[in-house]
N, C-alpha and C. Protein backbone atom coordinates (compact mmCIF):
# COMPACT_ATOMS: atom_id res chain seq x y z
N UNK A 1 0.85 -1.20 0.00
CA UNK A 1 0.00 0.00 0.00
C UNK A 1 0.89 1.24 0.00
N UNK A 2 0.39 2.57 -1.12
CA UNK A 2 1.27 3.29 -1.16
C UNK A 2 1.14 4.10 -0.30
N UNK A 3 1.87 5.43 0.78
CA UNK A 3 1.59 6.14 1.72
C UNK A 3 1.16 7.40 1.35
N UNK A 4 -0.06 8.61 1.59
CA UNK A 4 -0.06 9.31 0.78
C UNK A 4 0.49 10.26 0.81
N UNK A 5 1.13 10.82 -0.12
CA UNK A 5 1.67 12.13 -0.78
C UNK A 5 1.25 13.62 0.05
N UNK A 6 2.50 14.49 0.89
CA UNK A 6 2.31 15.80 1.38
C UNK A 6 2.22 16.75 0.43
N UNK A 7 2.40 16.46 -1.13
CA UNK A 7 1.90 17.31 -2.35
C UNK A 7 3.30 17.25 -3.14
N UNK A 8 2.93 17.51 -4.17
CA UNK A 8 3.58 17.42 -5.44
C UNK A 8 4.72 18.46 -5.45
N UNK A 9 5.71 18.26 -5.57
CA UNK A 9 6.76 19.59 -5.37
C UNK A 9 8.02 19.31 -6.80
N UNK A 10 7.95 20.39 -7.49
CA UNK A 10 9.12 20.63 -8.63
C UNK A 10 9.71 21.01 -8.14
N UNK A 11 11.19 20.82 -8.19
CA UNK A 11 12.47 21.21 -7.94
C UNK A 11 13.45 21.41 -9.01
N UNK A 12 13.76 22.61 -9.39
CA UNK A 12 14.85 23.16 -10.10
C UNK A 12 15.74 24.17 -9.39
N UNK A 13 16.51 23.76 -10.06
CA UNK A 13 18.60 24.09 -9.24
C UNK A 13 19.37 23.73 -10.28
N UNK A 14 19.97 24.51 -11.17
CA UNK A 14 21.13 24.19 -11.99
C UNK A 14 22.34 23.49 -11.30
N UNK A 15 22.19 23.48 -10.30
CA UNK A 15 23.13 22.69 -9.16
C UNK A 15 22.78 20.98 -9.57
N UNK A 16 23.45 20.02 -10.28
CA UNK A 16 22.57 18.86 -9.95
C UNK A 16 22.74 18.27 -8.64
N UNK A 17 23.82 18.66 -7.65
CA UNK A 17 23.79 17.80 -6.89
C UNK A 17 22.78 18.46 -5.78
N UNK A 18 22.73 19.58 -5.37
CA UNK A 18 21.85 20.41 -4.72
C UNK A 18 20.63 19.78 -5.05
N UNK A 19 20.26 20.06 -6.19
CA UNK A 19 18.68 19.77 -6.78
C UNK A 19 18.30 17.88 -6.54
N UNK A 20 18.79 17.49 -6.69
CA UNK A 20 19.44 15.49 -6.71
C UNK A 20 19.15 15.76 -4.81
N UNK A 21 19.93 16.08 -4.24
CA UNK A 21 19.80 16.22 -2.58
C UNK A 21 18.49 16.78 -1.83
N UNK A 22 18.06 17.39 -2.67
CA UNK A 22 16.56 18.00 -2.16
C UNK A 22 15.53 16.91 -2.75
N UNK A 23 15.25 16.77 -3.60
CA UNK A 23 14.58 15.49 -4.05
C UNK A 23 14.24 14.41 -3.55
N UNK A 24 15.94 13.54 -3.03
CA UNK A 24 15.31 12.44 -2.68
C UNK A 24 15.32 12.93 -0.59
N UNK A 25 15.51 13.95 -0.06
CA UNK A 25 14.97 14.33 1.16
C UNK A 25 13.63 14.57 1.17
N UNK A 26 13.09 15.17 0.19
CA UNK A 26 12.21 15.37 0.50
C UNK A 26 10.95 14.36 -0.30
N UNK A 27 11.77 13.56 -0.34
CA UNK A 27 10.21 11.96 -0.60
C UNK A 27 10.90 11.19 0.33
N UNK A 28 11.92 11.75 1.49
CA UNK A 28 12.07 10.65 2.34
C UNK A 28 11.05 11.61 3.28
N UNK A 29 10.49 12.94 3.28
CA UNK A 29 9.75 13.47 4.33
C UNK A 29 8.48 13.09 3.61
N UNK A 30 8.11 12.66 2.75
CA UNK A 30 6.35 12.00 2.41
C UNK A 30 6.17 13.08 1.04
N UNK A 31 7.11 14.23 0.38
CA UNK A 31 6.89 14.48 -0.76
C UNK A 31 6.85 13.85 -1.84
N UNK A 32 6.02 14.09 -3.29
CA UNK A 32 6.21 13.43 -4.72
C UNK A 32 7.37 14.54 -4.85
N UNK A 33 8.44 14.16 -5.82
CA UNK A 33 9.23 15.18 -6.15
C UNK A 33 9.66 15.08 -7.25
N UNK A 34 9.45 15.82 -8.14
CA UNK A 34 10.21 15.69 -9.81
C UNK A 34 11.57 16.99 -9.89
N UNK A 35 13.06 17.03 -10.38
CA UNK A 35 13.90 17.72 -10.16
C UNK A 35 14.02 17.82 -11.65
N UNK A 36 14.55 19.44 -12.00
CA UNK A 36 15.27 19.41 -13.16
C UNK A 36 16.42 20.25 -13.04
N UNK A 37 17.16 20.58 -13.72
CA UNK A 37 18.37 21.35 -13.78
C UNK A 37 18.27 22.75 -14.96
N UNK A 38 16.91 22.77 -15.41
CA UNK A 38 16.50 23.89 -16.18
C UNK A 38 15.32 24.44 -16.27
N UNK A 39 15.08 25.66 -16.71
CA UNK A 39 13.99 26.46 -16.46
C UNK A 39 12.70 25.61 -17.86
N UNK A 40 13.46 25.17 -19.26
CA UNK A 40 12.53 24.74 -20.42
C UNK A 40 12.13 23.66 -19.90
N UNK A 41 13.28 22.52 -19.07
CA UNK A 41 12.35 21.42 -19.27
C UNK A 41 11.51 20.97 -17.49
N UNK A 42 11.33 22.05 -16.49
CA UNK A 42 10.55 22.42 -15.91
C UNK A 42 9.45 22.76 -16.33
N UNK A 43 9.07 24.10 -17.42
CA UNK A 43 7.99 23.92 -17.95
C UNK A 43 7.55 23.29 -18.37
N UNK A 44 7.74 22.50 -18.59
CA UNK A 44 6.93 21.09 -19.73
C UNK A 44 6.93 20.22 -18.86
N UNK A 45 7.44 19.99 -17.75
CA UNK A 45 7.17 19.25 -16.61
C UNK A 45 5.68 19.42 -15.73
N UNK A 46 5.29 21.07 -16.17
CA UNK A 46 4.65 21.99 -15.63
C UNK A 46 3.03 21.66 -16.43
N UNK A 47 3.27 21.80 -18.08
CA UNK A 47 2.84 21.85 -18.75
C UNK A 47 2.15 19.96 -18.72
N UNK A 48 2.81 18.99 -18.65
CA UNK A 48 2.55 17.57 -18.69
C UNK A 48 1.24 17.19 -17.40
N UNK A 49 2.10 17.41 -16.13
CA UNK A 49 1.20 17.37 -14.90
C UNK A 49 1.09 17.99 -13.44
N UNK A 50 0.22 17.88 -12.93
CA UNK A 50 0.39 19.01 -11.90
C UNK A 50 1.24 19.03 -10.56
N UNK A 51 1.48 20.04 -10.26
CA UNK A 51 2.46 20.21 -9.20
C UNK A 51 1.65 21.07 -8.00
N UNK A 52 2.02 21.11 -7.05
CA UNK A 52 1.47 21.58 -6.01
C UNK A 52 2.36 22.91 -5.68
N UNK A 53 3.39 22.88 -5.69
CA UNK A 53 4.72 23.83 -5.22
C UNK A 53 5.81 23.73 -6.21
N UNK A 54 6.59 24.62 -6.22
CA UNK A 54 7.51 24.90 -7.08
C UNK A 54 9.04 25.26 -6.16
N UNK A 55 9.44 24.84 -6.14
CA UNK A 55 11.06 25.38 -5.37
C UNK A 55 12.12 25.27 -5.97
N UNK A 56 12.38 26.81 -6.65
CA UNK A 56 13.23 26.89 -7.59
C UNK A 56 14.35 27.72 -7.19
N UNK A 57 15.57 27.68 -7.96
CA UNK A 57 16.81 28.74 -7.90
C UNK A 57 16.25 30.01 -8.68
N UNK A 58 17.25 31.11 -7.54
CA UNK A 58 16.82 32.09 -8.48
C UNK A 58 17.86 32.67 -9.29
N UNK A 59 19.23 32.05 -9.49
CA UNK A 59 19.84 32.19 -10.53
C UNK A 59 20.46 30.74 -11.43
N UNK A 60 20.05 30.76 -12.39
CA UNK A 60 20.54 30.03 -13.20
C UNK A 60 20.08 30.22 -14.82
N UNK A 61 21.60 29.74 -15.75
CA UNK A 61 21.49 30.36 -16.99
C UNK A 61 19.94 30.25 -17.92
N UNK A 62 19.88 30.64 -18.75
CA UNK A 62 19.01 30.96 -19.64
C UNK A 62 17.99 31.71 -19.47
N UNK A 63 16.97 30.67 -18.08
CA UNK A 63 16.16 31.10 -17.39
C UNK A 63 15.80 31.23 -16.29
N UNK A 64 16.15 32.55 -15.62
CA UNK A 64 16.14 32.70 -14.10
C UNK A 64 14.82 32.17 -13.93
N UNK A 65 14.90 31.86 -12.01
CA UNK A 65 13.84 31.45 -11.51
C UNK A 65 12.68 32.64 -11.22
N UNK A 66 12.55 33.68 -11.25
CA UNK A 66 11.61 34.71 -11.25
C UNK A 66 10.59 34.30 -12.57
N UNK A 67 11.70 34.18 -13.98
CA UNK A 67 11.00 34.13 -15.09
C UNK A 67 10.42 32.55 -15.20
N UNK A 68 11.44 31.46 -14.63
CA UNK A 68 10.37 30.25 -14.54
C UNK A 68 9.26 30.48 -13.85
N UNK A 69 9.18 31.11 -12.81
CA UNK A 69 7.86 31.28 -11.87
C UNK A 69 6.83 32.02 -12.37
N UNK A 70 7.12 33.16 -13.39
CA UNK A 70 5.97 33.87 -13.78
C UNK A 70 5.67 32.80 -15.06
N UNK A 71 6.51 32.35 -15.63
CA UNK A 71 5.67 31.28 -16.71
C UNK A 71 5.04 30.22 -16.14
N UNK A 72 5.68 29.70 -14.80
CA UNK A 72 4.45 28.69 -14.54
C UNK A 72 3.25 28.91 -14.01
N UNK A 73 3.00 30.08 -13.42
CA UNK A 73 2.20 30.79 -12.87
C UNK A 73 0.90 30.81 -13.82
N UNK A 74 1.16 31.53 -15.51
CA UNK A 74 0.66 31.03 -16.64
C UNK A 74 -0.05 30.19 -16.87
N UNK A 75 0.90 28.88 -16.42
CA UNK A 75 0.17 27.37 -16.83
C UNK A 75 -0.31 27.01 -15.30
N UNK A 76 -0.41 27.07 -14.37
CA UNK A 76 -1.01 27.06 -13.43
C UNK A 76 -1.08 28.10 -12.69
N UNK A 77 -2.46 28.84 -12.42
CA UNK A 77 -2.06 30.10 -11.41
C UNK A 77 -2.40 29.73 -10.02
N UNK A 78 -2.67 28.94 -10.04
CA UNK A 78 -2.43 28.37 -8.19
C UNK A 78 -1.08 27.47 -7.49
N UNK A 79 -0.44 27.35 -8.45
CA UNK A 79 0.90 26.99 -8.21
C UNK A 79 2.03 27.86 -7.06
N UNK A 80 2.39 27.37 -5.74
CA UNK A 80 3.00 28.09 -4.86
C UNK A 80 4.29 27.83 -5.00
N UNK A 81 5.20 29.30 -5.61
CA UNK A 81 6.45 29.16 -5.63
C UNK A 81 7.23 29.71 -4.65
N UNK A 82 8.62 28.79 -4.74
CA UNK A 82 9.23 29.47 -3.83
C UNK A 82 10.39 29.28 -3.95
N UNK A 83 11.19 30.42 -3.80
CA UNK A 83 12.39 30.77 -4.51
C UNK A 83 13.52 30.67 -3.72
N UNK A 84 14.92 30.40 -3.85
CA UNK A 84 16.03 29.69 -3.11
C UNK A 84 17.22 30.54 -3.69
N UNK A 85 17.77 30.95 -3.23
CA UNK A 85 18.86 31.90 -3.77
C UNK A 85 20.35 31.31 -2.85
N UNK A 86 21.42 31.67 -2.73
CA UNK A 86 22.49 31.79 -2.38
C UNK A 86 23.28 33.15 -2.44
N UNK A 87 22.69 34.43 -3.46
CA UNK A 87 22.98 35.50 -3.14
C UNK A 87 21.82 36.67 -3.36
N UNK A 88 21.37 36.61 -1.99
CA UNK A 88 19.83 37.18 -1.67
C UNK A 88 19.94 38.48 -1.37
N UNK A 89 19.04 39.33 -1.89
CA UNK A 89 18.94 40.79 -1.57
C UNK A 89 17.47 41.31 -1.68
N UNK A 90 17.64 42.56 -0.85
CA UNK A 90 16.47 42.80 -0.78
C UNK A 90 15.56 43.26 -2.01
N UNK A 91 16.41 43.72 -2.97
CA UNK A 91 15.72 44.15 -4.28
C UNK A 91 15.04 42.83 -5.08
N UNK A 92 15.88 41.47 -4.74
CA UNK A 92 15.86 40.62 -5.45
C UNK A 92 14.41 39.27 -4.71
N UNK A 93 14.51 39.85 -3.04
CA UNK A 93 13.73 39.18 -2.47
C UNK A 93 11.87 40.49 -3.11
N UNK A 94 12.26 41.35 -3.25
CA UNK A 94 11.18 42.42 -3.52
C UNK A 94 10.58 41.65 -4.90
N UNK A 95 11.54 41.58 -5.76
CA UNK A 95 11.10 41.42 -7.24
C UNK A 95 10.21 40.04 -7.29
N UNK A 96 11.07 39.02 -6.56
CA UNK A 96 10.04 37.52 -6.05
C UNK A 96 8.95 37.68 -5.86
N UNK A 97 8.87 38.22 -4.88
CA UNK A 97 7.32 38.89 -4.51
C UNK A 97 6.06 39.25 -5.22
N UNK A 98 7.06 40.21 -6.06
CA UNK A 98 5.76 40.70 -7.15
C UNK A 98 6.09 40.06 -8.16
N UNK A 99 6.61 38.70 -8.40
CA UNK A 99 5.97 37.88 -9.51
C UNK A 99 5.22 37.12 -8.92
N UNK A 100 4.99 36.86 -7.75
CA UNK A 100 4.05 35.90 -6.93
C UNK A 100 4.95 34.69 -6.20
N UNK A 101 6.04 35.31 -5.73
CA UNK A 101 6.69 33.85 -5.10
C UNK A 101 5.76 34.11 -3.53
N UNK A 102 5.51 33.09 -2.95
CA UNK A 102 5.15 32.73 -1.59
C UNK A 102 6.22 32.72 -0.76
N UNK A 103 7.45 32.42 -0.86
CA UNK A 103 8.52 32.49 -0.14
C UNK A 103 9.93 32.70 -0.35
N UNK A 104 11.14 32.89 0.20
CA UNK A 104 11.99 33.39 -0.55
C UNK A 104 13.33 33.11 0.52
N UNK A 105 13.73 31.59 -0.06
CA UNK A 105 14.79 31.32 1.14
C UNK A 105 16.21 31.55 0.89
N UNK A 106 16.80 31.85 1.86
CA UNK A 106 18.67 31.99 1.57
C UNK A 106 19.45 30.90 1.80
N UNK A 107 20.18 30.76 1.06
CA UNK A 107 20.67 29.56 0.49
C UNK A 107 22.23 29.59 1.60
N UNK A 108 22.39 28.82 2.36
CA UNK A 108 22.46 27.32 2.08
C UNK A 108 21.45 27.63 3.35
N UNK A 109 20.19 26.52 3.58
CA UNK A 109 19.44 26.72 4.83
C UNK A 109 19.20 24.64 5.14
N UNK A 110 18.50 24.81 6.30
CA UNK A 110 18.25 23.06 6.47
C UNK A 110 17.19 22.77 6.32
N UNK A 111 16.77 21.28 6.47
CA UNK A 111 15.55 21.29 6.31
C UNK A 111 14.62 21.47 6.80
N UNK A 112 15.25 21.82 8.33
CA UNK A 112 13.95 22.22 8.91
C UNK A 112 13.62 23.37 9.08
N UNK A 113 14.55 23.98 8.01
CA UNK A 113 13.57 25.89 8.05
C UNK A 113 13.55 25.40 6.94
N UNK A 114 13.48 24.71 5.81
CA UNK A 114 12.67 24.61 4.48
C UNK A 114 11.09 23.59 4.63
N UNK A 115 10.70 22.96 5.63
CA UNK A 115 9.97 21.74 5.60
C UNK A 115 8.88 22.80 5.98
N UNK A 116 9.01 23.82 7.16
CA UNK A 116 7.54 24.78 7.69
C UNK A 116 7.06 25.42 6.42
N UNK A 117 8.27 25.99 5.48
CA UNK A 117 7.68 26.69 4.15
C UNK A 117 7.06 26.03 3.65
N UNK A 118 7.21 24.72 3.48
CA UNK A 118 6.68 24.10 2.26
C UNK A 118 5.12 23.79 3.25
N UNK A 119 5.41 23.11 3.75
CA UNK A 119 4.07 23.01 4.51
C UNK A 119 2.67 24.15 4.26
N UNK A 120 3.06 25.71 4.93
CA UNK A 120 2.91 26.57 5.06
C UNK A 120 2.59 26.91 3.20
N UNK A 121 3.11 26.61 2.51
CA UNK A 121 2.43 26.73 0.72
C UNK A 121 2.01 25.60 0.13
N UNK A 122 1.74 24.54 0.91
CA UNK A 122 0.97 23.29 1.09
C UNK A 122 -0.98 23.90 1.07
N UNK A 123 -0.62 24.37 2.28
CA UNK A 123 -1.54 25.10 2.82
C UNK A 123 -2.53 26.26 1.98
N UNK A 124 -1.80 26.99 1.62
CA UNK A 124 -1.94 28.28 0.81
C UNK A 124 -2.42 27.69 -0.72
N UNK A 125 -2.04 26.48 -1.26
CA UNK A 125 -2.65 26.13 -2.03
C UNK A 125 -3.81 25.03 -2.07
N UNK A 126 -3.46 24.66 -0.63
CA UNK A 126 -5.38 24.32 -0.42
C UNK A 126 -6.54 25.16 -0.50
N UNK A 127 -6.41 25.84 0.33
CA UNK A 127 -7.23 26.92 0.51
C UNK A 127 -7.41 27.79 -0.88
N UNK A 128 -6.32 28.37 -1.76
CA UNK A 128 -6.71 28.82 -3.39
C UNK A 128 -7.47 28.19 -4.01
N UNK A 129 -7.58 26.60 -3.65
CA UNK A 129 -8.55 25.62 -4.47
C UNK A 129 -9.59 24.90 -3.46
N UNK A 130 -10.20 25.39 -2.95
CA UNK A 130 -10.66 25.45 -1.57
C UNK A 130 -12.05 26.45 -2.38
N UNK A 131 -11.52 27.82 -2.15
CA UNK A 131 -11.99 28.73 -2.33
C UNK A 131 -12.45 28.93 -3.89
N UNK A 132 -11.78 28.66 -4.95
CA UNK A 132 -12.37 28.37 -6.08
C UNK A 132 -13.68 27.33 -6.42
N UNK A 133 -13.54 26.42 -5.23
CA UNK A 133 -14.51 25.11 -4.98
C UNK A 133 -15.97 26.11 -4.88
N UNK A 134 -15.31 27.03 -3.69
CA UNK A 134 -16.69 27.80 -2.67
C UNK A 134 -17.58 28.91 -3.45
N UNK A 135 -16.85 28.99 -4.41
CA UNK A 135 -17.35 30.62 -5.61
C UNK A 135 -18.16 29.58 -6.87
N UNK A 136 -17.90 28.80 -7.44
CA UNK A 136 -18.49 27.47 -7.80
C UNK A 136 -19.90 27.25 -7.63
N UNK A 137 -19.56 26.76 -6.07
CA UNK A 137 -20.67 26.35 -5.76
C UNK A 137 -21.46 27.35 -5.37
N UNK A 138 -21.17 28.32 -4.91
CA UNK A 138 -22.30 29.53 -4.80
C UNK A 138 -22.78 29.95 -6.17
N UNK A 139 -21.89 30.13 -7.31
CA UNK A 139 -22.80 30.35 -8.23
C UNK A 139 -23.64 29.00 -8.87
N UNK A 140 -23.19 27.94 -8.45
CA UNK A 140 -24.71 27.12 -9.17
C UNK A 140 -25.61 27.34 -8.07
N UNK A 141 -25.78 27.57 -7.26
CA UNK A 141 -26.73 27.55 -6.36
C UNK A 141 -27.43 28.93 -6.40
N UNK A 142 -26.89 30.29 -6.80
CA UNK A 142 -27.09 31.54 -6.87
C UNK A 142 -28.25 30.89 -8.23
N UNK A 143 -27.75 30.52 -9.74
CA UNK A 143 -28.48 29.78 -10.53
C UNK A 143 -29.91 29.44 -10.17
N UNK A 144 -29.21 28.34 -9.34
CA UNK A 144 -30.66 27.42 -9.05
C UNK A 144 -31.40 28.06 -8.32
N UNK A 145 -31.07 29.36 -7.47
CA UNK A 145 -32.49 29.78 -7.18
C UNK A 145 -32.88 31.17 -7.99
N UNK A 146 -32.35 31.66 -8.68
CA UNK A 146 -33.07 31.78 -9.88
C UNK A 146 -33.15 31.44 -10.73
N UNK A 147 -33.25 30.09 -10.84
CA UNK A 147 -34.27 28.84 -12.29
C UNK A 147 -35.66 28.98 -11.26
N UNK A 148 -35.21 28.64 -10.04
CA UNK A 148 -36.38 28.39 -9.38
C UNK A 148 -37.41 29.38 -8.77
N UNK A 149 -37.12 30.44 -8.90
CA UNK A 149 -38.36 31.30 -9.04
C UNK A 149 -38.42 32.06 -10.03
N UNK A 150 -38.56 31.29 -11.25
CA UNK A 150 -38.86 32.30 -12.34
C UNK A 150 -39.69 30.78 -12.89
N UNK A 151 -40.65 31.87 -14.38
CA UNK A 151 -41.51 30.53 -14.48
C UNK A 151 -41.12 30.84 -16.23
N UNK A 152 -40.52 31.87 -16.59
CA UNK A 152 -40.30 32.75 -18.04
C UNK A 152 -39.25 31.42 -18.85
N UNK A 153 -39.19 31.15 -19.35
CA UNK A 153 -38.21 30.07 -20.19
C UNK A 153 -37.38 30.18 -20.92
N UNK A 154 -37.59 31.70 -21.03
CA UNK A 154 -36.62 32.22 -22.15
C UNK A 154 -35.48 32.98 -21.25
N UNK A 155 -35.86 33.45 -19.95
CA UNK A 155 -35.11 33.74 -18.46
C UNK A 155 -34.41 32.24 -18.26
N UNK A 156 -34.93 31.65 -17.97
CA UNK A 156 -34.27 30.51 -17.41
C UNK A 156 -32.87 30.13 -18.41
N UNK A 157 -33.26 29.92 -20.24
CA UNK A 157 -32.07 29.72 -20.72
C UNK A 157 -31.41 30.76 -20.68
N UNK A 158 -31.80 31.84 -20.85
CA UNK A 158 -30.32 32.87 -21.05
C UNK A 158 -29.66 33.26 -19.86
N UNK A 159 -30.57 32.79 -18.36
CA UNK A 159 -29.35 32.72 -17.46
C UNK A 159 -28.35 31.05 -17.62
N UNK A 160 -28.80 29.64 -18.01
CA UNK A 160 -28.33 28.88 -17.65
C UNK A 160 -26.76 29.04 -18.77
N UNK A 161 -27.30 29.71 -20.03
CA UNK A 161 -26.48 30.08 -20.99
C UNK A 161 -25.19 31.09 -20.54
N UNK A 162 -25.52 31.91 -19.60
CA UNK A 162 -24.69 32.81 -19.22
C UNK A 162 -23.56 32.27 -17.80
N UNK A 163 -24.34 30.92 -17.37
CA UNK A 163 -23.57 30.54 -16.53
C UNK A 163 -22.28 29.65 -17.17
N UNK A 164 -22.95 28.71 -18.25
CA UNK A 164 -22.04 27.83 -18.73
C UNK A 164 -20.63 29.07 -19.45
């Protein structure tokens, strides 16, 4: 019997051994973990199936991790990233931010100030899809009670039309 999964986590680090070391730690702590060593074939990692979290470098060639994060963001916008540096600044922790990173760690750290983050955007992406569930279901139900007090038919389709 398989044990279940604390959520899906991508890992990119042009580092392979860094990125290789986070990986298999963290499916020895109950993570799925897929690693790459680049920003293209992350996306398409991205693009194939879903991920829960993202924990990426924020320097490495071609494609920094700011710009992997705003493209995956793209292909998933509930995706919680979080960004890993080794030479961190405040301009650079600012700029994370406003592409939507959730967190923004300094490199070299352990795992147990990386395990609360992840947790902690575990979290943050329950609740994003949580809450998408709750807006959902209020509007079929907003719907259904106006199908249900109207008796006009031509009301009824052009709201059910406007919902789909």
């Amino acid at each position: 019997m398989q044990t279940p999964s604390l959520g899906r986590l991508l890992v990119v680090d042009d580092e392979v051994e860094l990125m290789s070391a986070l990986c298999e730690r963290l499916e020895e702590q109950g993570y799925r973990t897929a690693g790459f060593t680049d920003g293209e074939a992350a996306l398409e990692a991205l693009r194939e199936q879903d991920f829960d979290l993202l924990l990426c470098d924020l320097m490495m060639p071609k494609m920094d991790g700011l710009e992997l994060l705003k493209a995956g963001l793209e292909i998933d916008p509930h995706l919680v990233g979080i960004v890993m540096t080794g030479q961190g600044t405040i301009q650079t922790a600012v700029e994370a931010m406003q592409v939507g990173a959730f967190d923004y760690l300094l490199k070299p750290f352990k795992m147990d100030e990386l395990l609360p983050v992840l947790s902690r955007g575990m979290e943050m992406r329950r609740l994003r899809l949580e809450n998408i569930e709750l807006r959902q279901t209020m509007a079929i139900h907003a719907l259904s009670m106006e199908i249900a007090l109207t008796q006009n038919l031509s009301i009824i389709l052009g709201k059910t039309a406007d919902a789909v």
